[in-house]
PDB file of N, CA and C in Angstrom:
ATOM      1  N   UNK A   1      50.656  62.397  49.692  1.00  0.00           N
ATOM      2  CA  UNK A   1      52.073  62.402  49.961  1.00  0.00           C
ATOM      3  C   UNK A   1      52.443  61.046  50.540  1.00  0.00           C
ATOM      4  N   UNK A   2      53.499  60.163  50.156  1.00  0.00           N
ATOM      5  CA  UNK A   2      54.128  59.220  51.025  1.00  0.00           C
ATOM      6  C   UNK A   2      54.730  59.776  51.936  1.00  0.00           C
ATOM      7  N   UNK A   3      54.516  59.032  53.140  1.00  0.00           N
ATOM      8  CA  UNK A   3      55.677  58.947  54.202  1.00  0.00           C
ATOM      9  C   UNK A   3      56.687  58.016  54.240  1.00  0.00           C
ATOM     10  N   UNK A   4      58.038  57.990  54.156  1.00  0.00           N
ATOM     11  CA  UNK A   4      58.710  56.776  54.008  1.00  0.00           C
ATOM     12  C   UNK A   4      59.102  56.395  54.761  1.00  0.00           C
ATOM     13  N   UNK A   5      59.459  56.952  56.104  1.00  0.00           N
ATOM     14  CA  UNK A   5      59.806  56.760  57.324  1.00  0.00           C
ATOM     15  C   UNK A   5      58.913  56.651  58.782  1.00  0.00           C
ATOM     16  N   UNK A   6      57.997  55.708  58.479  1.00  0.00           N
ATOM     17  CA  UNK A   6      56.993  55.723  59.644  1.00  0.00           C
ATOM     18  C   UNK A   6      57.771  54.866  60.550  1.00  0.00           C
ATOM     19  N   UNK A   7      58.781  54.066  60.541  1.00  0.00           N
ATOM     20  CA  UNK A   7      59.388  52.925  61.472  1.00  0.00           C
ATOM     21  C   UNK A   7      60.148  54.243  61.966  1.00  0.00           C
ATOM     22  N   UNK A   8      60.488  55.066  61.819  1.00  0.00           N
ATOM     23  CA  UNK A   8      61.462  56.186  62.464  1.00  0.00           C
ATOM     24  C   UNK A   8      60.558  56.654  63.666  1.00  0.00           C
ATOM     25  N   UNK A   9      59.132  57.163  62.940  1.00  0.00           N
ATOM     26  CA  UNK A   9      58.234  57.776  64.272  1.00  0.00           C
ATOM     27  C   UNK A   9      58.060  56.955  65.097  1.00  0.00           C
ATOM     28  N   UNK A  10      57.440  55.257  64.686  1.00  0.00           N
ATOM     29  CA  UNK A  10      57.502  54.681  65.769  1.00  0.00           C
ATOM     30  C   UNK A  10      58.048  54.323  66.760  1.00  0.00           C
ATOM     31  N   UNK A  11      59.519  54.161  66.415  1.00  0.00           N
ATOM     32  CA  UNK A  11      60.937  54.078  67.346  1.00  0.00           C
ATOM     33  C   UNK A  11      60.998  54.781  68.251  1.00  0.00           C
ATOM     34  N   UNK A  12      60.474  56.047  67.432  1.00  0.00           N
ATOM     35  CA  UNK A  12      60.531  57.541  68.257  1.00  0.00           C
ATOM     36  C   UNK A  12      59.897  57.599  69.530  1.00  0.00           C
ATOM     37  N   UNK A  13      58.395  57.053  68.940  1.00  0.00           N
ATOM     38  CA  UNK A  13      56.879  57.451  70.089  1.00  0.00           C
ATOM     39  C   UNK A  13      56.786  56.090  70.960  1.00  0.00           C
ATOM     40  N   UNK A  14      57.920  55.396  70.634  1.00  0.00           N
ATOM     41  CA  UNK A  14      58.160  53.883  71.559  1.00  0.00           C
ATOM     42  C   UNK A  14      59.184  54.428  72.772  1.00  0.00           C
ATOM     43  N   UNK A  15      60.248  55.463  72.596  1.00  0.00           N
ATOM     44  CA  UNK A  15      61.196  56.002  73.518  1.00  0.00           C
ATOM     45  C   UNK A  15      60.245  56.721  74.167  1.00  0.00           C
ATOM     46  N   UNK A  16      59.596  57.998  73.829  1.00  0.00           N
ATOM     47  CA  UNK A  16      58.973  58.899  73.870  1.00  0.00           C
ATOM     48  C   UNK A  16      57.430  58.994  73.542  1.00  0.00           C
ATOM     49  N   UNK A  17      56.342  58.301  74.823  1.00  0.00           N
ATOM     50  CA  UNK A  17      55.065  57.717  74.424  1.00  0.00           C
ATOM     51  C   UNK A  17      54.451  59.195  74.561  1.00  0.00           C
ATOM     52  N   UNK A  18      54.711  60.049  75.244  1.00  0.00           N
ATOM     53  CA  UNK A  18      54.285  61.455  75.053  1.00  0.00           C
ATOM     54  C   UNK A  18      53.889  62.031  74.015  1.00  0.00           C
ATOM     55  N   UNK A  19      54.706  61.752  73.010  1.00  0.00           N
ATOM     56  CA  UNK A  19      54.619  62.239  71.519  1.00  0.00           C
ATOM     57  C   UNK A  19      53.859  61.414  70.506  1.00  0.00           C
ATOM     58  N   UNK A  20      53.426  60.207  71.000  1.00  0.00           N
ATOM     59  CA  UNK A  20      52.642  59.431  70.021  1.00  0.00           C
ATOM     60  C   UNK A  20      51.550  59.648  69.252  1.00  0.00           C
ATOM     61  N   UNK A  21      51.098  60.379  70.073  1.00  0.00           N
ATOM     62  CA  UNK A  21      49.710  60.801  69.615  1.00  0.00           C
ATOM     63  C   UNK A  21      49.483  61.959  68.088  1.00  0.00           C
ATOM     64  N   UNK A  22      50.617  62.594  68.416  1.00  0.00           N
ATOM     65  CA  UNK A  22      51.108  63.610  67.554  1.00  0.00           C
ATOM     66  C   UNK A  22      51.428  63.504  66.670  1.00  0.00           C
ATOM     67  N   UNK A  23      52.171  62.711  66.684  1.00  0.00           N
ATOM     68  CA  UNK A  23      53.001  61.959  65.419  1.00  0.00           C
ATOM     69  C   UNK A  23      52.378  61.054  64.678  1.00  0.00           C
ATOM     70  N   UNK A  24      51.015  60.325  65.474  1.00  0.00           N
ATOM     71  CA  UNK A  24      50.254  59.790  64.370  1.00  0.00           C
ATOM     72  C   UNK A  24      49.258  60.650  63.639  1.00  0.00           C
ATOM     73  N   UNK A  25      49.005  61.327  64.551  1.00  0.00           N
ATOM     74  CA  UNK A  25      48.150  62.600  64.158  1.00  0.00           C
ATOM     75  C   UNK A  25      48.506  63.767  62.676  1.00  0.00           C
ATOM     76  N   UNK A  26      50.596  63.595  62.816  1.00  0.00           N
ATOM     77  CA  UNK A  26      51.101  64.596  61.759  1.00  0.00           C
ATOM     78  C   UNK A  26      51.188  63.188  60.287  1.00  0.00           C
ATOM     79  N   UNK A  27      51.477  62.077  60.544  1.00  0.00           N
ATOM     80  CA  UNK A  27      51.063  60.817  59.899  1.00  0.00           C
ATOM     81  C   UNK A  27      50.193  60.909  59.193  1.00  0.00           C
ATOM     82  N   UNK A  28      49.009  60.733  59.866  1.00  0.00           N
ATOM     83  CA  UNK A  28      47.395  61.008  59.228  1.00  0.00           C
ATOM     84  C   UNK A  28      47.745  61.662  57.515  1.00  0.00           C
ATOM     85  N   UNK A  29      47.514  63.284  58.582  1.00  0.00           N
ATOM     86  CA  UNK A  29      47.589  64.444  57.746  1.00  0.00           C
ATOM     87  C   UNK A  29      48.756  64.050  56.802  1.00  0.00           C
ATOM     88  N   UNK A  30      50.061  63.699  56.908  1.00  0.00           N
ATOM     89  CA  UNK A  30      51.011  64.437  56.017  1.00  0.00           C
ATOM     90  C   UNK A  30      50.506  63.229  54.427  1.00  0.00           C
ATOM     91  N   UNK A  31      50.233  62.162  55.085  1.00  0.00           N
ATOM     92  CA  UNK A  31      49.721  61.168  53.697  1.00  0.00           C
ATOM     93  C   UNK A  31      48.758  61.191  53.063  1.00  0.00           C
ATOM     94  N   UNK A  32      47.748  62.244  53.525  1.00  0.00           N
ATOM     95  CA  UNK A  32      46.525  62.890  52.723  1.00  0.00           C
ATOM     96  C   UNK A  32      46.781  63.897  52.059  1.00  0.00           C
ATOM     97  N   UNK A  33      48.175  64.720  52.300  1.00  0.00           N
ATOM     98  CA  UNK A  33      48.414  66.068  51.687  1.00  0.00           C
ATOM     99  C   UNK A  33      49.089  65.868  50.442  1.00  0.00           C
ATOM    100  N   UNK A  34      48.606  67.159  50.126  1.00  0.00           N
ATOM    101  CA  UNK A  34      49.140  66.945  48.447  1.00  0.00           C
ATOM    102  C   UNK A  34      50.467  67.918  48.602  1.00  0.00           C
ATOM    103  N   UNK A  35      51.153  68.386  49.402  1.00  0.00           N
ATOM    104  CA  UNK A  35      51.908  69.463  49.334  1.00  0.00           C
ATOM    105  C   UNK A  35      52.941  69.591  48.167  1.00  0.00           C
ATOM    106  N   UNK A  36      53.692  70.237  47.403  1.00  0.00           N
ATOM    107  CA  UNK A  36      54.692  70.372  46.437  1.00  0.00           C
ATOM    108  C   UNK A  36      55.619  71.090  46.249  1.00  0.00           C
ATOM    109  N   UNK A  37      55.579  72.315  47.860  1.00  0.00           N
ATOM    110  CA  UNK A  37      56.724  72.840  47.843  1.00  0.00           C
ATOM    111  C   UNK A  37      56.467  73.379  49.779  1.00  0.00           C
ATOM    112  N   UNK A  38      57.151  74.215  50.465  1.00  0.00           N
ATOM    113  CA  UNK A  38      57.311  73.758  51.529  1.00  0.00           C
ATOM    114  C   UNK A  38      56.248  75.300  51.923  1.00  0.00           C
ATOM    115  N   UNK A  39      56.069  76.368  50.891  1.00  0.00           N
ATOM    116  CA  UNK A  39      55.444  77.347  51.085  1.00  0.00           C
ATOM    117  C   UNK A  39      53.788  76.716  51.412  1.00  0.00           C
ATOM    118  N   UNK A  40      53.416  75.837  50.629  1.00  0.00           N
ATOM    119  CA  UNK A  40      52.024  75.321  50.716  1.00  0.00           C
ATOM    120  C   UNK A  40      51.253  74.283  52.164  1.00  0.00           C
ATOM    121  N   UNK A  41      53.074  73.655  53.069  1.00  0.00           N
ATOM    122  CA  UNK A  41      52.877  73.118  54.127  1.00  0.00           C
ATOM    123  C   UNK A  41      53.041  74.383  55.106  1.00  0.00           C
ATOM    124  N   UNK A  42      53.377  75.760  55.131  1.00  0.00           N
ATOM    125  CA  UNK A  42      53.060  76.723  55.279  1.00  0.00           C
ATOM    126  C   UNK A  42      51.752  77.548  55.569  1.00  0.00           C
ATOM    127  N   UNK A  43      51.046  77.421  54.601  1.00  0.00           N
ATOM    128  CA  UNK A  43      49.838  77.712  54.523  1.00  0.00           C
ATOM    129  C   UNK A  43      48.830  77.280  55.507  1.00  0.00           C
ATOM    130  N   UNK A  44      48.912  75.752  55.925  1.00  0.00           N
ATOM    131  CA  UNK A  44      48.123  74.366  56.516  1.00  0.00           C
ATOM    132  C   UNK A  44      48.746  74.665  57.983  1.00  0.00           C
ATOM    133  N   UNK A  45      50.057  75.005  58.117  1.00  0.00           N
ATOM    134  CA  UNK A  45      50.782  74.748  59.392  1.00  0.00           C
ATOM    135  C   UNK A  45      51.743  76.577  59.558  1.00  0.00           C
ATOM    136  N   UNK A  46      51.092  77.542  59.921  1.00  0.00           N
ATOM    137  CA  UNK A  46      51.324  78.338  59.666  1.00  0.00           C
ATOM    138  C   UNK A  46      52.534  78.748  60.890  1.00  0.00           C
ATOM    139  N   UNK A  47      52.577  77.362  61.876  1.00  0.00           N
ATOM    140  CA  UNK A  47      54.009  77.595  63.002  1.00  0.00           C
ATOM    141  C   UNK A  47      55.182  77.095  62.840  1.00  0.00           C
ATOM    142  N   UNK A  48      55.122  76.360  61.542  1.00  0.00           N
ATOM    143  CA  UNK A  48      56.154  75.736  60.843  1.00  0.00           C
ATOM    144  C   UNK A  48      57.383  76.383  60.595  1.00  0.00           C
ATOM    145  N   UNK A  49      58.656  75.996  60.329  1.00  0.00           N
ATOM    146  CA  UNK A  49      59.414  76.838  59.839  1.00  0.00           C
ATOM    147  C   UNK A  49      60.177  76.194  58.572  1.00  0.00           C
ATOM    148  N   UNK A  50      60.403  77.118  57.915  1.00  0.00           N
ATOM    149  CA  UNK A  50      61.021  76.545  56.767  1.00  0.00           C
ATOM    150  C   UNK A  50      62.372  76.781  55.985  1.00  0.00           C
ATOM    151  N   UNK A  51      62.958  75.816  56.418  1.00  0.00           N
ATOM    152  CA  UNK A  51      64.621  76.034  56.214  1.00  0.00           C
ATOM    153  C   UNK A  51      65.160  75.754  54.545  1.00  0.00           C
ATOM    154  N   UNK A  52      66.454  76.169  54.365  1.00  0.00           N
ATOM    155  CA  UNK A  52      66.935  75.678  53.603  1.00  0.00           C
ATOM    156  C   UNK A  52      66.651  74.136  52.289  1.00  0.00           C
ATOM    157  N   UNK A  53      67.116  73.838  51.248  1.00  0.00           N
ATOM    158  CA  UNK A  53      67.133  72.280  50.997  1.00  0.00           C
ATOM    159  C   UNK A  53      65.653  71.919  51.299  1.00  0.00           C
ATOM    160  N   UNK A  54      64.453  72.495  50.993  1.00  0.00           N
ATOM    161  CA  UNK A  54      63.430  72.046  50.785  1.00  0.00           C
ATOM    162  C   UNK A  54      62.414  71.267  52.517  1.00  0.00           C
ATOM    163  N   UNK A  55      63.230  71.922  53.158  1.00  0.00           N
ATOM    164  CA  UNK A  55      63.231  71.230  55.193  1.00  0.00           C
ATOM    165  C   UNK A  55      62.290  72.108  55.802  1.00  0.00           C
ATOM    166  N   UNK A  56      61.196  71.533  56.477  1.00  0.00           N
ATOM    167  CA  UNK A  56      60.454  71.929  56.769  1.00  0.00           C
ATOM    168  C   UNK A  56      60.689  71.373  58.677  1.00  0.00           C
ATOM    169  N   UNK A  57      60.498  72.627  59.798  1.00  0.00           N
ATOM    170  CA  UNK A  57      60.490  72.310  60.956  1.00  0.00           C
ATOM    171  C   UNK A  57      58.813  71.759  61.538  1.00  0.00           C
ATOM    172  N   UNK A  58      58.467  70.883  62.150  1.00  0.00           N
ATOM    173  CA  UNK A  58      56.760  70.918  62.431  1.00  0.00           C
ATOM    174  C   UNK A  58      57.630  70.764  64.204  1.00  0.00           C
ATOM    175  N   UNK A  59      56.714  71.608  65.237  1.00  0.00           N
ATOM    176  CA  UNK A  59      56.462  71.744  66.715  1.00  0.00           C
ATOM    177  C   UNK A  59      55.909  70.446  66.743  1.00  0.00           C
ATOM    178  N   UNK A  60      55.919  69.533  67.480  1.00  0.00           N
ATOM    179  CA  UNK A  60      55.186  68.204  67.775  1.00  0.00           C
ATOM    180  C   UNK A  60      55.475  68.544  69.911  1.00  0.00           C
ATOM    181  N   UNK A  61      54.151  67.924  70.283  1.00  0.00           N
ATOM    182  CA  UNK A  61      53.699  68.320  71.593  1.00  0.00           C
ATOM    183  C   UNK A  61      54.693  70.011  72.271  1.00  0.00           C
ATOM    184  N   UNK A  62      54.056  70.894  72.063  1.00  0.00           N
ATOM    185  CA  UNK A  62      54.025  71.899  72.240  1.00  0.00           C
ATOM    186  C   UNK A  62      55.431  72.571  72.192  1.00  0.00           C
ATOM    187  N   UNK A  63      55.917  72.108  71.065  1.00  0.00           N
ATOM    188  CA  UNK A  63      57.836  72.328  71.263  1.00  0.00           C
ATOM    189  C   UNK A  63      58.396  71.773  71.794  1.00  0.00           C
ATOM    190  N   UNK A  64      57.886  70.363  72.049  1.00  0.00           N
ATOM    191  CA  UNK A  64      59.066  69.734  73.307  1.00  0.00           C
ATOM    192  C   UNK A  64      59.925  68.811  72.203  1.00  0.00           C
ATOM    193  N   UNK A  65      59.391  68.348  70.839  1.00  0.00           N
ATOM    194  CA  UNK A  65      60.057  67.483  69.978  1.00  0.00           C
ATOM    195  C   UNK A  65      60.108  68.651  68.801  1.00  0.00           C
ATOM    196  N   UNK A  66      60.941  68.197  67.724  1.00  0.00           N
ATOM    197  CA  UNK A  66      60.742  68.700  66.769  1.00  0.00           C
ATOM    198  C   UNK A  66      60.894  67.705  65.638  1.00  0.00           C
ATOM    199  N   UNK A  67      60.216  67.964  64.725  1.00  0.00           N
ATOM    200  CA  UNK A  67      60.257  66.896  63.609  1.00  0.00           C
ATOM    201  C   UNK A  67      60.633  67.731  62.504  1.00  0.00           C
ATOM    202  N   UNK A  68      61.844  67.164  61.405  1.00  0.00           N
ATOM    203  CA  UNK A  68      62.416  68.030  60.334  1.00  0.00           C
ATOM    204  C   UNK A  68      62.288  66.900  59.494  1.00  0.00           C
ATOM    205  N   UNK A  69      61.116  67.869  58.134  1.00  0.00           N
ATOM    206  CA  UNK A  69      60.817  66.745  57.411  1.00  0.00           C
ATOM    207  C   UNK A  69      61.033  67.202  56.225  1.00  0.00           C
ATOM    208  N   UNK A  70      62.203  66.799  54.814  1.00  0.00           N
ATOM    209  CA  UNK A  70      62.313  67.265  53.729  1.00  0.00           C
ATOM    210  C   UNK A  70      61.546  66.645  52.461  1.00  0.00           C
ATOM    211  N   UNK A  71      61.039  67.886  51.876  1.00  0.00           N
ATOM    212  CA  UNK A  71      59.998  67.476  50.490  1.00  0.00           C
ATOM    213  C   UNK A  71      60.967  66.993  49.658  1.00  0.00           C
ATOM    214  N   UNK A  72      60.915  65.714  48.949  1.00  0.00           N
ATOM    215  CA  UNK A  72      61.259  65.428  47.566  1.00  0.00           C
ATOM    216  C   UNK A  72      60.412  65.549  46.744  1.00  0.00           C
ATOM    217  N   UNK A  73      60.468  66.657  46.103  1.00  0.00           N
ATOM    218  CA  UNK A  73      59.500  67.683  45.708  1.00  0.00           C
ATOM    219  C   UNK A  73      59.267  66.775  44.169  1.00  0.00           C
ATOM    220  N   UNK A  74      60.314  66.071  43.408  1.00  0.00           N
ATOM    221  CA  UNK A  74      60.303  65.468  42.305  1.00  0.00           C
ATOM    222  C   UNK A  74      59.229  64.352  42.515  1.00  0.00           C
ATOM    223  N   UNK A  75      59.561  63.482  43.489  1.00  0.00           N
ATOM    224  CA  UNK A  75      58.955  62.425  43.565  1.00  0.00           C
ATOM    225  C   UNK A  75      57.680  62.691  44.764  1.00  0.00           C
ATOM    226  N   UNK A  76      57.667  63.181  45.266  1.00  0.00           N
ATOM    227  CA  UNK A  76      56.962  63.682  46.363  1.00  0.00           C
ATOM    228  C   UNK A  76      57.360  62.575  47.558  1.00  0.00           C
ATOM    229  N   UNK A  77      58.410  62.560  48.115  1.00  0.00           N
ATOM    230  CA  UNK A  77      58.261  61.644  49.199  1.00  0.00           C
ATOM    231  C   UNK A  77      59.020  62.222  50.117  1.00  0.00           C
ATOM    232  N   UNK A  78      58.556  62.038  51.440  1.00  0.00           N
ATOM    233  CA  UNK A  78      59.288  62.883  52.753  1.00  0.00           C
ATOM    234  C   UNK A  78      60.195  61.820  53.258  1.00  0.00           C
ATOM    235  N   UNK A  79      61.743  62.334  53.884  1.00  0.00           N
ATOM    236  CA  UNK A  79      62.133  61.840  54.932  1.00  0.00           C
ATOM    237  C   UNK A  79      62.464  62.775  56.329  1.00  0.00           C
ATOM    238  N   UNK A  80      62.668  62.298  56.928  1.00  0.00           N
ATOM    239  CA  UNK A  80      62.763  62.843  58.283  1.00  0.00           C
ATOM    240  C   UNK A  80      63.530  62.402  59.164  1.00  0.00           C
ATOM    241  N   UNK A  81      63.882  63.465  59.987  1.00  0.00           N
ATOM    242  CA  UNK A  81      65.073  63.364  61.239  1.00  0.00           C
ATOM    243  C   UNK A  81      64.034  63.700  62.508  1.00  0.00           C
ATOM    244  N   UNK A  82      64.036  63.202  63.307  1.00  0.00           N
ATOM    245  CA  UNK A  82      63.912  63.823  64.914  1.00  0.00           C
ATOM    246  C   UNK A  82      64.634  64.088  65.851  1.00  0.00           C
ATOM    247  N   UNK A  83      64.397  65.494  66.276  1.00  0.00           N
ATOM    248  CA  UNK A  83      65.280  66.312  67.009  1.00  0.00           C
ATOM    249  C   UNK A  83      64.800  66.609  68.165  1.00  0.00           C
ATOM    250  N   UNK A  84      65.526  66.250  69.547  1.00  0.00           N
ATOM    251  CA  UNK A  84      64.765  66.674  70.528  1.00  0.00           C
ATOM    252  C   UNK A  84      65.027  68.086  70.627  1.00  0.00           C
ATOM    253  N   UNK A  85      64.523  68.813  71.492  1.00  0.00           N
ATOM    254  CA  UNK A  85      64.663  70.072  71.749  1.00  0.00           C
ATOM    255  C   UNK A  85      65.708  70.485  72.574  1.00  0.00           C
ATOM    256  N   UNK A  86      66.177  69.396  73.376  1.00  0.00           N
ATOM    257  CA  UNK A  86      67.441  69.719  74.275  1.00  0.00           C
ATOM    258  C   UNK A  86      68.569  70.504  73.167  1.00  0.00           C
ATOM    259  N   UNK A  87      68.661  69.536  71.802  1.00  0.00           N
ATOM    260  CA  UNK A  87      70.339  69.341  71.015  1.00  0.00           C
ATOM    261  C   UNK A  87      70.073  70.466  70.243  1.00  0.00           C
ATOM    262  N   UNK A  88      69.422  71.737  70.768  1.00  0.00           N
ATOM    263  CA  UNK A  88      69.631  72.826  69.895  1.00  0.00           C
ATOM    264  C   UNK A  88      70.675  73.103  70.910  1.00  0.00           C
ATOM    265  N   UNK A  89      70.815  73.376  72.160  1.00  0.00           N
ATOM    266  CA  UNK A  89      71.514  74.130  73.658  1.00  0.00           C
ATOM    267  C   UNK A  89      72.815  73.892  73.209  1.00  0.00           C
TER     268      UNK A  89
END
């Protein structure tokens, strides 16, 4: 899988060094995976949630971040938003 947005995580885990580790860690993994639809990142990540529009939720450090990452299932390439956990309230 590409990631296309790794300057996003870093920005991220540069505000927020807490989460770095995690995020290189979901990095790693997500560019070794072959995933092709959001049921199969499911399977691998079974605390995931999976929304609408192909959007997949991943927990990053124990629910305190959340990372929403959508399959372009054609091309296979992810982008992503980060959400802290406060801006659900």
């Amino acid at each position: 899988m590409r990631v296309i947005a790794k300057k996003a995580l870093r920005e991220f885990w540069e505000i927020h060094p807490d989460s770095e580790q995690q995020l290189k860690a979901w990095f790693r993994e997500a560019e070794s995976a072959e995933w092709g639809n959001p049921n199969q990142v499911k399977q691998m990540y079974p605390t995931v949630s999976i929304l609408s529009d192909n959007r997949i939720v991943f927990n990053i450090k124990g629910n305190t971040y959340r990372l929403i990452v959508k399959i372009k299932v054609m091309i296979y390439l992810f982008t992503l938003t980060l959400i802290f956990e406060a801006s659900f309230f």
